[in-house]
Protein backbone atom coordinates (compact mmCIF):
# COMPACT_ATOMS: atom_id res chain seq x y z
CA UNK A 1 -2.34 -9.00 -38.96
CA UNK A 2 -2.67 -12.64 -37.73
CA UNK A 3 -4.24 -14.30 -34.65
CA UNK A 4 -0.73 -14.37 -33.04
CA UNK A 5 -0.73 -10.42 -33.01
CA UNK A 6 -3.97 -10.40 -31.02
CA UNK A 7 -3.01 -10.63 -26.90
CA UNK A 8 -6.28 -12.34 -25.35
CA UNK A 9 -6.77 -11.51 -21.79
CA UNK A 10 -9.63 -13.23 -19.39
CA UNK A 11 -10.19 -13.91 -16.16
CA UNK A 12 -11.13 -17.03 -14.79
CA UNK A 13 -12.02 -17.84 -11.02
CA UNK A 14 -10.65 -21.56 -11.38
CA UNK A 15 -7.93 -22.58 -13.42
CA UNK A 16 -5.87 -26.36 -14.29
CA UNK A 17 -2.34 -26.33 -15.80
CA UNK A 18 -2.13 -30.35 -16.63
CA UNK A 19 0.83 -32.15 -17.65
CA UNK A 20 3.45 -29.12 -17.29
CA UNK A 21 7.27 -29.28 -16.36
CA UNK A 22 7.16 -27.14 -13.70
CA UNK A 23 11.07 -25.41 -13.40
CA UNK A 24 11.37 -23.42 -10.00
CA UNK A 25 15.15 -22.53 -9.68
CA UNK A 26 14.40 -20.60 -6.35
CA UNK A 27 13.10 -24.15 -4.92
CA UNK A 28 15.32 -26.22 -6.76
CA UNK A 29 12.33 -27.64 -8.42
CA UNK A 30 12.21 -29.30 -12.00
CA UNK A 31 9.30 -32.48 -12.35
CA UNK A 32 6.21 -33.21 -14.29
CA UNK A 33 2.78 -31.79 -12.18
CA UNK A 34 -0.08 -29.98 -12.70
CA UNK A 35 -0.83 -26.84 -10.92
CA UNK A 36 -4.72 -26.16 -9.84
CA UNK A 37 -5.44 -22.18 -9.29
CA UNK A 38 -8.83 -21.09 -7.19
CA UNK A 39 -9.55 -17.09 -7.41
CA UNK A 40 -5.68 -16.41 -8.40
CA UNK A 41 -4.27 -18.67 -6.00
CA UNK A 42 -2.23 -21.67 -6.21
CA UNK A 43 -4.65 -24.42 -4.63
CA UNK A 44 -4.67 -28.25 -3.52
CA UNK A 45 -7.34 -28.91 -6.28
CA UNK A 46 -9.44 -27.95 -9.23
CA UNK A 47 -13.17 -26.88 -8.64
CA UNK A 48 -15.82 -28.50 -11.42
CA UNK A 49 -16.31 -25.10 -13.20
CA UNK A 50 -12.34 -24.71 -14.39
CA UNK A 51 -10.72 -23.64 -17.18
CA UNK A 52 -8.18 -26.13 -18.25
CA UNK A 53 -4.77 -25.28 -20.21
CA UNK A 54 -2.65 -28.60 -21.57
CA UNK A 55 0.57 -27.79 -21.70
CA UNK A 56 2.16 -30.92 -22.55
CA UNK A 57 5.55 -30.59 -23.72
CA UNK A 58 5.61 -26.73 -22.36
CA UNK A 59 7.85 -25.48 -19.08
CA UNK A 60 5.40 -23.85 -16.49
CA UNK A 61 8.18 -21.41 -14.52
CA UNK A 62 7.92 -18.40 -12.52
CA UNK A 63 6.64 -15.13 -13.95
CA UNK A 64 9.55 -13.48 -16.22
CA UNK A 65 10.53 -10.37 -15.73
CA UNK A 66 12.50 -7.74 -17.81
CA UNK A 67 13.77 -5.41 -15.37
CA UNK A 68 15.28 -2.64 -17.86
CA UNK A 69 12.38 -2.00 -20.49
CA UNK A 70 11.19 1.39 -21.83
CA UNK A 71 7.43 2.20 -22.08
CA UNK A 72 7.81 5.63 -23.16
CA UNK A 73 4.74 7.10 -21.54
CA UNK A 74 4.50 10.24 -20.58
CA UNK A 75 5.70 12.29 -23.63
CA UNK A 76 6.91 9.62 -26.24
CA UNK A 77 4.05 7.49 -27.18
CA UNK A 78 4.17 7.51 -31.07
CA UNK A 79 7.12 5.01 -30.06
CA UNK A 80 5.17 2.76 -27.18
CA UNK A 81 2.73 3.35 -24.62
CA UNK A 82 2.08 1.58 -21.75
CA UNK A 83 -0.53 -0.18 -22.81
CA UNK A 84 1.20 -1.30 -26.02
CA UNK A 85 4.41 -2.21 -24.35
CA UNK A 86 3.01 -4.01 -21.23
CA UNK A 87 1.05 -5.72 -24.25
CA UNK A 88 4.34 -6.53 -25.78
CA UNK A 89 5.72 -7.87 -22.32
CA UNK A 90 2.87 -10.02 -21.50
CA UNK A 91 2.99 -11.70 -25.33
CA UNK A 92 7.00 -12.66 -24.74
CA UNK A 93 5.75 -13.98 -21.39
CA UNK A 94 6.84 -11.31 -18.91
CA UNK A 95 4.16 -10.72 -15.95
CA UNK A 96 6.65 -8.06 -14.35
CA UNK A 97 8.88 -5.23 -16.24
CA UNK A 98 10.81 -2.18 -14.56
CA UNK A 99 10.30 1.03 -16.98
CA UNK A 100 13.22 3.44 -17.63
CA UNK A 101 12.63 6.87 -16.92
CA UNK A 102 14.01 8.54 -19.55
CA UNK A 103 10.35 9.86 -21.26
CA UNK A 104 9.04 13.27 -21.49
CA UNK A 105 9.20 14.79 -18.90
CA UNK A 106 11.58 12.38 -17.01
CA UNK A 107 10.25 10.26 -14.08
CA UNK A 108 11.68 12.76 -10.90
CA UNK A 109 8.65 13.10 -9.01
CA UNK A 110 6.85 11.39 -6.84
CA UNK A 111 3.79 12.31 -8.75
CA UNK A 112 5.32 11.11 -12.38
CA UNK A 113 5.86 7.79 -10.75
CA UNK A 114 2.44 7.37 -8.84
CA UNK A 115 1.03 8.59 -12.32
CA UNK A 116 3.19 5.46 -14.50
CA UNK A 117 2.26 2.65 -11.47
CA UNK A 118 -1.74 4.09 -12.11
CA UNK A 119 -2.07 3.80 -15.31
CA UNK A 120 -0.63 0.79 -15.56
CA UNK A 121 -2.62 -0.87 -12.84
CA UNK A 122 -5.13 0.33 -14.54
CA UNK A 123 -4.53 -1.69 -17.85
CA UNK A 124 -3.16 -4.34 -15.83
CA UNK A 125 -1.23 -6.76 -18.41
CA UNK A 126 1.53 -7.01 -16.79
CA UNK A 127 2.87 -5.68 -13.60
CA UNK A 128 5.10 -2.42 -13.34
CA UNK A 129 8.04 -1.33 -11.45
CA UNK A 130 9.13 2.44 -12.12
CA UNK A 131 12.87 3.37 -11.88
CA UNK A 132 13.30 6.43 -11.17
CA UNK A 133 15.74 8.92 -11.83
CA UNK A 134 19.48 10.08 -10.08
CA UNK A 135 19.17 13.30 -10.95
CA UNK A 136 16.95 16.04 -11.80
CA UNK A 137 15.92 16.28 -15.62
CA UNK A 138 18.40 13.04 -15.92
CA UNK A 139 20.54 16.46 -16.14
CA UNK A 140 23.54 14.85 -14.15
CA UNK A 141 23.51 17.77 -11.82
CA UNK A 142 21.24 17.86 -9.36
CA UNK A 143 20.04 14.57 -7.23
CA UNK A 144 16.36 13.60 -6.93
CA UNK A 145 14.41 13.05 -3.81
CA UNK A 146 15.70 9.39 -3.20
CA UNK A 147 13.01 9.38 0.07
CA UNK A 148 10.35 11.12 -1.31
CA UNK A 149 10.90 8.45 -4.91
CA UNK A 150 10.84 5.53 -2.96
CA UNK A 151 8.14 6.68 -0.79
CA UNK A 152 5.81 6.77 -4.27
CA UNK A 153 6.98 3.56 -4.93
CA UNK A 154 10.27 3.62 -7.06
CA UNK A 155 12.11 0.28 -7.52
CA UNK A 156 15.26 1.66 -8.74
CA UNK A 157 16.81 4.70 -9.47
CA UNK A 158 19.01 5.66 -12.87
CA UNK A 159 19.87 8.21 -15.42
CA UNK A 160 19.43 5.42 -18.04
CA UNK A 161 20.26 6.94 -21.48
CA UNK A 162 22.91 8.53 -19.67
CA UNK A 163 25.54 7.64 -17.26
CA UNK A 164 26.02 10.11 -14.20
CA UNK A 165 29.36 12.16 -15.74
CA UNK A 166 30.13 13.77 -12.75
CA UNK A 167 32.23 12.21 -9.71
CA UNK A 168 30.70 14.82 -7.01
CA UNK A 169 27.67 13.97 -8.26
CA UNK A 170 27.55 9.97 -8.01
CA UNK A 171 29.46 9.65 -4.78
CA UNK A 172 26.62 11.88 -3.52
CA UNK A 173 23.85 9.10 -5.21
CA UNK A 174 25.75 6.08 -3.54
CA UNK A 175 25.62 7.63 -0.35
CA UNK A 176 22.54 8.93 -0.25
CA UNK A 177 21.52 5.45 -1.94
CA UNK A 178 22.74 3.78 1.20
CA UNK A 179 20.94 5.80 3.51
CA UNK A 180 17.77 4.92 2.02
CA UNK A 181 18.55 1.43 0.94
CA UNK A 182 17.95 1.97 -2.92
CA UNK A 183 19.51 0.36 -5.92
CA UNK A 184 21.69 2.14 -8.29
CA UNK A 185 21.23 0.96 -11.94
CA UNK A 186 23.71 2.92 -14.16
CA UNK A 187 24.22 3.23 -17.70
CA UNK A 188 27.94 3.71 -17.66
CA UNK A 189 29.30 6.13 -20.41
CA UNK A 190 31.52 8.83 -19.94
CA UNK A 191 30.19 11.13 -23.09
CA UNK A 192 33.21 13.04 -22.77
CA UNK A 193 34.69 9.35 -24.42
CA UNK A 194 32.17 8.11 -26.17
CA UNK A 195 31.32 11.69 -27.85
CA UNK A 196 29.88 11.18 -31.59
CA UNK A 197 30.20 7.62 -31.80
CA UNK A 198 27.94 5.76 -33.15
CA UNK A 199 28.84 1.51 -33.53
CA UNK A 200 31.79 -0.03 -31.68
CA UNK A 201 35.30 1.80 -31.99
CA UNK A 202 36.87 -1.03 -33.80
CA UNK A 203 37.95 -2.84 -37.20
CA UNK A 204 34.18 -2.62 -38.49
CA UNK A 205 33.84 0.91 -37.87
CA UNK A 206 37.16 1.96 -39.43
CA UNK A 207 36.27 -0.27 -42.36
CA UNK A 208 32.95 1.52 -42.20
CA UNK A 209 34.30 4.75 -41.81
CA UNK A 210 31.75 5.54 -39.41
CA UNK A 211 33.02 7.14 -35.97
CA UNK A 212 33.37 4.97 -33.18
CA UNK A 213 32.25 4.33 -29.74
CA UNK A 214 35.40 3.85 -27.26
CA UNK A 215 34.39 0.91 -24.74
CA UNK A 216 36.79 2.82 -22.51
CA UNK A 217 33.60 5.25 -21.91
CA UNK A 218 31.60 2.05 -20.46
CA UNK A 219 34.53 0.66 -18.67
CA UNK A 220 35.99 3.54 -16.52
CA UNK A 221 32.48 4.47 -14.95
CA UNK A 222 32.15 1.47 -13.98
CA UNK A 223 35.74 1.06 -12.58
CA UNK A 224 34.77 4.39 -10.59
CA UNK A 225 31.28 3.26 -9.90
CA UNK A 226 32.58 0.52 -7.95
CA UNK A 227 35.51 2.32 -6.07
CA UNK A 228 32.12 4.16 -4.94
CA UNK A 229 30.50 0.69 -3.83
CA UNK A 230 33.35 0.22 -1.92
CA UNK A 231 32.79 3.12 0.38
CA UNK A 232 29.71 3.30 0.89
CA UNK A 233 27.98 0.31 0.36
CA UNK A 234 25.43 0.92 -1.46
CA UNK A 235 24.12 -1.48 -3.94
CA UNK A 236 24.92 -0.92 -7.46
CA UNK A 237 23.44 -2.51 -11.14
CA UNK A 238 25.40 -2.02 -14.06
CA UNK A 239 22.81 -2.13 -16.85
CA UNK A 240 23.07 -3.84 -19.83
CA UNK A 241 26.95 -4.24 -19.77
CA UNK A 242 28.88 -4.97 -22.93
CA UNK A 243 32.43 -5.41 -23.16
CA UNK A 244 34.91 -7.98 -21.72
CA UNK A 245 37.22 -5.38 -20.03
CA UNK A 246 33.88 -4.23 -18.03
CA UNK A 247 32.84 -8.00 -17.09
CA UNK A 248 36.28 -8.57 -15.37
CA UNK A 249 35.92 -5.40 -13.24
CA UNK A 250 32.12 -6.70 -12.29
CA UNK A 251 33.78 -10.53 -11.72
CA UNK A 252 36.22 -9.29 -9.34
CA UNK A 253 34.09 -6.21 -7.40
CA UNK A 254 32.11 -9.79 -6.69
CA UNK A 255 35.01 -11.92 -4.96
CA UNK A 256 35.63 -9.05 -3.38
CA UNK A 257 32.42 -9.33 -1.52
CA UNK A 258 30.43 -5.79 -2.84
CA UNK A 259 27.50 -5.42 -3.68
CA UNK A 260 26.92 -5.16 -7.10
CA UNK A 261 25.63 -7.08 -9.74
CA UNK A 262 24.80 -6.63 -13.40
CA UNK A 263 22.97 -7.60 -16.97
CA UNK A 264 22.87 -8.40 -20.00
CA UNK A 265 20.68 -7.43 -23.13
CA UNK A 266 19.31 -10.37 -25.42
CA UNK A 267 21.37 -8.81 -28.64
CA UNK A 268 24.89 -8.82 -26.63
CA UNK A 269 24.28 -12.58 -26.49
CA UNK A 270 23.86 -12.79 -30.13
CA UNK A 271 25.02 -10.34 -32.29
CA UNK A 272 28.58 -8.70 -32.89
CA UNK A 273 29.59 -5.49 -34.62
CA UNK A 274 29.90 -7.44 -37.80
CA UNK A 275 26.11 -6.75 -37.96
CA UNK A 276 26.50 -3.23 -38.59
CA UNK A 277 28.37 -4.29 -42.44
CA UNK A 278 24.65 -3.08 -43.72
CA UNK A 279 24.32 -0.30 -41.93
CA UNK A 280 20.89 -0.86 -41.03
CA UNK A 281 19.54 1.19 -38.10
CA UNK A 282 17.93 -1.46 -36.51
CA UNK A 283 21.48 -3.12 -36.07
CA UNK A 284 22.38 0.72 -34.29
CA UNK A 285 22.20 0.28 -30.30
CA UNK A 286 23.23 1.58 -26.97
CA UNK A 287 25.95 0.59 -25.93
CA UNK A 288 26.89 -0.93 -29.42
CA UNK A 289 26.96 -4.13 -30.72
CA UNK A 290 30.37 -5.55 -29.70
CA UNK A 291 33.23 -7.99 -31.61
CA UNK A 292 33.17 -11.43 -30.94
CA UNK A 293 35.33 -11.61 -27.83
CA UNK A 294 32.90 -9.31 -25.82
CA UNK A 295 29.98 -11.50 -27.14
CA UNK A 296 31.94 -14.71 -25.73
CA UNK A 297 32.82 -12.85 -22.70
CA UNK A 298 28.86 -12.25 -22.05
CA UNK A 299 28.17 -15.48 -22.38
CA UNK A 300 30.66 -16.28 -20.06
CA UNK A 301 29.76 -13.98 -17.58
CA UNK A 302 26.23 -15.27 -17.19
CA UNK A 303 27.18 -19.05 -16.84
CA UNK A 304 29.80 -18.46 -13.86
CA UNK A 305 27.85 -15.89 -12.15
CA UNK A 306 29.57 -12.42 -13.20
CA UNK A 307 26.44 -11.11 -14.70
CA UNK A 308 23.00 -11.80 -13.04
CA UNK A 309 20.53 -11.80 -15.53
CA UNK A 310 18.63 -11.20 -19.04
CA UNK A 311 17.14 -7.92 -20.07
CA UNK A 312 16.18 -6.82 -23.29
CA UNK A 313 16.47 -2.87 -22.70
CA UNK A 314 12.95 -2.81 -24.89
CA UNK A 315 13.66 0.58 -27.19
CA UNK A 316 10.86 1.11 -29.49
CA UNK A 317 11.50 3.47 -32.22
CA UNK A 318 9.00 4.87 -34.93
CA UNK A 319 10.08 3.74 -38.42
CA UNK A 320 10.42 7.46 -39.33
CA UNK A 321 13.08 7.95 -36.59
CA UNK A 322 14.86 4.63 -38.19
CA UNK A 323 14.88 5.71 -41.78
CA UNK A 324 17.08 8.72 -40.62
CA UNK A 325 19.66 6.41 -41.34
CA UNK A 326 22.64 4.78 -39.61
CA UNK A 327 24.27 8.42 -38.23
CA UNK A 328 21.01 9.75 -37.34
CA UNK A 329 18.43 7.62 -36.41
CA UNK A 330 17.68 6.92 -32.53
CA UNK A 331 19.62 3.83 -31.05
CA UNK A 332 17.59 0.81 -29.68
CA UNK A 333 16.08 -1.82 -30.62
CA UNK A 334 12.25 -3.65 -29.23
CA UNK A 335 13.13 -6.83 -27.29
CA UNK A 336 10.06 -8.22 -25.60
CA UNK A 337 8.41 -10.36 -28.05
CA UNK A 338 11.71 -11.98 -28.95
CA UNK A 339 13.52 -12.03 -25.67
CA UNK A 340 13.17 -15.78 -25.32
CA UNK A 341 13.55 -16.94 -28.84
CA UNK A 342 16.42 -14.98 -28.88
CA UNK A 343 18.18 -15.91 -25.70
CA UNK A 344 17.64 -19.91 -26.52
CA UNK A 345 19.45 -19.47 -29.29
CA UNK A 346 22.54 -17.99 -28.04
CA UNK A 347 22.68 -19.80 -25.07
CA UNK A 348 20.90 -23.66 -25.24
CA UNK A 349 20.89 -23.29 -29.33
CA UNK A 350 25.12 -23.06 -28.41
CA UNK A 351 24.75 -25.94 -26.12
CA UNK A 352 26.13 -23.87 -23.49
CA UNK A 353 23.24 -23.82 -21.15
CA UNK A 354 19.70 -25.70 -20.33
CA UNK A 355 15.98 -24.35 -20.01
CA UNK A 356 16.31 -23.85 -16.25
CA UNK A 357 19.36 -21.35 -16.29
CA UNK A 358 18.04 -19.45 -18.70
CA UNK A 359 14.62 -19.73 -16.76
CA UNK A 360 16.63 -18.64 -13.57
CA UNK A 361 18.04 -15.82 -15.65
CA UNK A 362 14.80 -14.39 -16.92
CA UNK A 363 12.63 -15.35 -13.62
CA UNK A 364 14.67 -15.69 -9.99
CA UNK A 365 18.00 -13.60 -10.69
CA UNK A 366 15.88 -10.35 -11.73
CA UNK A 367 14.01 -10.73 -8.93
CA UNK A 368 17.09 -11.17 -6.66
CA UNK A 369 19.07 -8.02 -8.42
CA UNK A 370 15.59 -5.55 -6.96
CA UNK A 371 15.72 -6.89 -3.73
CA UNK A 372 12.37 -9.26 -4.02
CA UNK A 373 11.78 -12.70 -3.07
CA UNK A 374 10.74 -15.24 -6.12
CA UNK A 375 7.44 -16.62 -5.61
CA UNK A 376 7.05 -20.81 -4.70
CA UNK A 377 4.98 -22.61 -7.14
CA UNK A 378 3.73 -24.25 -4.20
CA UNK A 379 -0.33 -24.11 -2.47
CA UNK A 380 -1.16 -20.47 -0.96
CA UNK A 381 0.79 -18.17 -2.91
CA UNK A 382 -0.20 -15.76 -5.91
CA UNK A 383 -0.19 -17.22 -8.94
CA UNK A 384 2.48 -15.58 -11.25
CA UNK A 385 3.57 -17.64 -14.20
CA UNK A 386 4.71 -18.04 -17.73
CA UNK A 387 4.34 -21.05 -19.52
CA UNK A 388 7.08 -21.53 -22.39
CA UNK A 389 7.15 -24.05 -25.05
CA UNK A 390 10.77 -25.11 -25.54
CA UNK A 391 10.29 -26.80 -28.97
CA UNK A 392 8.00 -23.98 -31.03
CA UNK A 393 9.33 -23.29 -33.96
CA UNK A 394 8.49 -19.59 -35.30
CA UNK A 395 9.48 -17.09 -37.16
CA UNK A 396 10.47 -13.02 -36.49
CA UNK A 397 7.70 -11.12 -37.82
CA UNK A 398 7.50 -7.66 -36.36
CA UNK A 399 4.57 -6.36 -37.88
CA UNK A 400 2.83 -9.23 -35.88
CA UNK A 401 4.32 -7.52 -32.56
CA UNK A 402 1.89 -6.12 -29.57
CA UNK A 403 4.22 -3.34 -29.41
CA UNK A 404 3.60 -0.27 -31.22
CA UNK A 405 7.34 -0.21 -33.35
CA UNK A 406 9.42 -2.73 -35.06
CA UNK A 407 12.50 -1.52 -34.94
CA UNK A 408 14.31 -5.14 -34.76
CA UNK A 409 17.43 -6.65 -36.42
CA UNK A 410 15.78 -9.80 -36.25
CA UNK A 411 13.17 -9.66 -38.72
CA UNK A 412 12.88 -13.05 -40.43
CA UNK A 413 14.78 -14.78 -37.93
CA UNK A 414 13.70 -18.55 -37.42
CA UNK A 415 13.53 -19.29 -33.93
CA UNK A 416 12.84 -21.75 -31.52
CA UNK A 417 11.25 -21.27 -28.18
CA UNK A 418 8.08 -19.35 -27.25
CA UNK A 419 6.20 -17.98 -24.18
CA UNK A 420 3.00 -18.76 -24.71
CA UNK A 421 1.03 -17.46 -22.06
CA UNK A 422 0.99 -15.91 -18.37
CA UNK A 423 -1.11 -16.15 -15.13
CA UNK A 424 -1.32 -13.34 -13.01
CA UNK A 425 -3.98 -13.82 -10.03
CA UNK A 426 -7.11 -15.34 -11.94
CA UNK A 427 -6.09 -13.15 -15.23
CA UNK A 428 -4.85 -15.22 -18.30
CA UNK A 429 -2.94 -13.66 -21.05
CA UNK A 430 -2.13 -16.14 -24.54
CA UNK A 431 -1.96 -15.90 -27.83
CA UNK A 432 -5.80 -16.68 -29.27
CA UNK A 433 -4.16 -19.01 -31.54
CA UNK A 434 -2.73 -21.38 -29.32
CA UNK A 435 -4.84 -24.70 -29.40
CA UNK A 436 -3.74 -25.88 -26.34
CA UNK A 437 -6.06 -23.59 -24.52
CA UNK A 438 -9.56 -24.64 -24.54
């Protein structure tokens, strides 16, 4: 284990960010400044007694966020706990996540969702937002409270791990949805389509002979999904979306005025069904790893506005579950730690965007998708940021990783691009072995 494993947290009642480019895409806001925070709020000056961080050459942005994550607490935490994932969150430079609720038992209560937001107040590396489940059990049959979920503080709802099958079912969500002004974040499979597969139903999987996910079972939910927008009006998130066909339906639901809006993981920027040649588990994901066209078409989607932001759909694993093998084993990969790295490399690496979109992606756009207003880097509000060094040069190593699993097809990977630290209040989280902290 090295230094860069250990997350150091501290608090400090004054603190000076010197020599920063401070990117604000909410405020149109890109210049050289420094940024003076007194008792965890952005201030005119520095007092005498302040900690100083140089962060010459480094972007100073708006807190990330990763708005489709999976902690895994209650029920599953040889995978991830909260503490270890909100670990893993803050050390990729995300001060905000939203947690899936597809643990053990699933989040349906009120009291399973006060119970997450506690616990991680309580550890407090990174801010929490619970989604909460459609349906009872995540069974597909039964809704949820919506009222009495947003009433204990639920940001979302979903079946994530599952897309709501039935049609009686979801056009009872979106309307109720409406009625109480909550976001519907679906994972859109039809298992009736998709049933057995296991990579993309394609070339590579024939050549594989491995049986095949139909993208027909993520593109007709949300072709009915949004036939539901329509008449109700409720606002709907298609979570991490994946296929070409599925971006088009998204592209025009949005020139038609409706409101939805949609993601995209870190790995469907990068990596295409080719991956899977190995058969290596950690290349195994849900939805799957798509061919080259759906990869472009991702791309695409972000940089004219079809798909709102970055997520990395954070699915830790135990290496037991992954040595299963390539039928068996659990799909997901973690994302956290590499979100950024990742994401610069498909996207400015390619030379088809610049720091601030993909800032915007991972900072204002998340933000926008839940309904929540980005905070100024400006005098009197909250300090809540991530500095990121463009240029850092590292290298994938995931038993180095805050989180608890490893589970990554990206072990070894040379990157470039870093989070190295967030502010939340007066609390600062960075890697001990950064030097440019003193």
């Amino acid at each position: 284990m090295t230094s860069d494993h250990v997350l150091k947290t501290t608090s400090h009642h004054a603190i000076l960010i010197r020599n920063g480019r401070i990117i604000d895409p909410a405020n149109n806001r890109d210049e050289m400044a420094d940024i003076a925070i007194a008792d965890g709020v952005i201030a005119n000056s520095a007092s005498r007694d302040v900690h100083v961080i140089d962060a010459a050459g480094c972007i100073v942005c708006p807190g990330l966020w990763d708005i489709h994550v999976h902690l895994r607490e209650p029920g599953q935490s040889h995978k991830e706990t909260i503490e270890t994932g909100t670990a893993a969150a803050a050390a990729g430079g995300f001060t905000f996540v939203a947690c899936m609720p597809n643990t053990t038992p699933p989040l349906d209560s009120p009291e399973q969702i006060r119970w997450v937001r506690e616990r991680a107040a309580k550890i407090d590396q990174c801010d929490v937002g619970v989604v909460a489940c459609i349906t009872k059990g995540r069974a597909g049959r039964e809704l949820c409270d919506f009222a009495a979920l947003k009433t204990a503080g639920a940001v979302a709802l979903t079946d994530d791990g599952s897309g709501v099958d039935d049609d009686k079912v979801m056009a009872l969500a979106f309307e109720e949805a409406a009625r109480h002004g909550m976001i519907l974040i679906q994972h859109c499979e039809y298992k009736s389509v998709s049933a057995g597969g296991v990579m993309h139903l394609g070339e590579v999987s024939k050549r594989l002979g491995l049986p095949g996910l139909d993208p027909r079972s993520e593109e007709s939910m949300i072709e009915r999904d949004i036939d539901l927008c329509r008449k109700t009006g409720a606002r709907y998130h298609v979570a991490h979306i994946s296929t070409s066909k599925a971006i088009d339906l998204v592209r025009r639901a949005k020139r038609n005025g409706l409101p939805v809006t949609a993601e995209v993981c870190t790995h469907h920027l990068i990596l295409t069904d080719e991956a899977c040649e190995a058969t290596d588990p950690n290349t195994k994901m849900h939805p799957p790893l798509r061919p080259t066209q759906d990869v472009e078409a991702c791309r695409q989607g972000l940089l004219d506005g079809t798909i709102d932001c970055i997520v990395t759909d954070h699915a830790p694993h135990s290496a037991e579950e992954k040595a299963l093998g390539f039928l068996k084993a659990p799909a997901g990969i973690v994302g956290l730690e590499t979100a950024i790295g990742i994401a610069a490399k498909a996207m400015i690496g390619s030379g088809l965007a610049d720091w601030p979109q993909l800032i915007d992606w991972f900072s204002t756009a998340p933000r926008q998708v839940l309904g929540i207003a980005s905070p100024a880097i400006d005098f009197g509000h909250r300090a809540e940021l991530t500095i990121v060094h463009p240029n850092a040069e590292w290298t994938v190593h995931p038993q180095e990783f805050c989180s608890k699993s490893c589970n990554t097809p990206f072990a070894c990977w040379n990157l470039r691009g870093r989070a190295i630290a967030t502010i939340r209040g007066p609390l600062l989280h960075n890697r001990e072995s950064q030097s440019a902290f003193r």
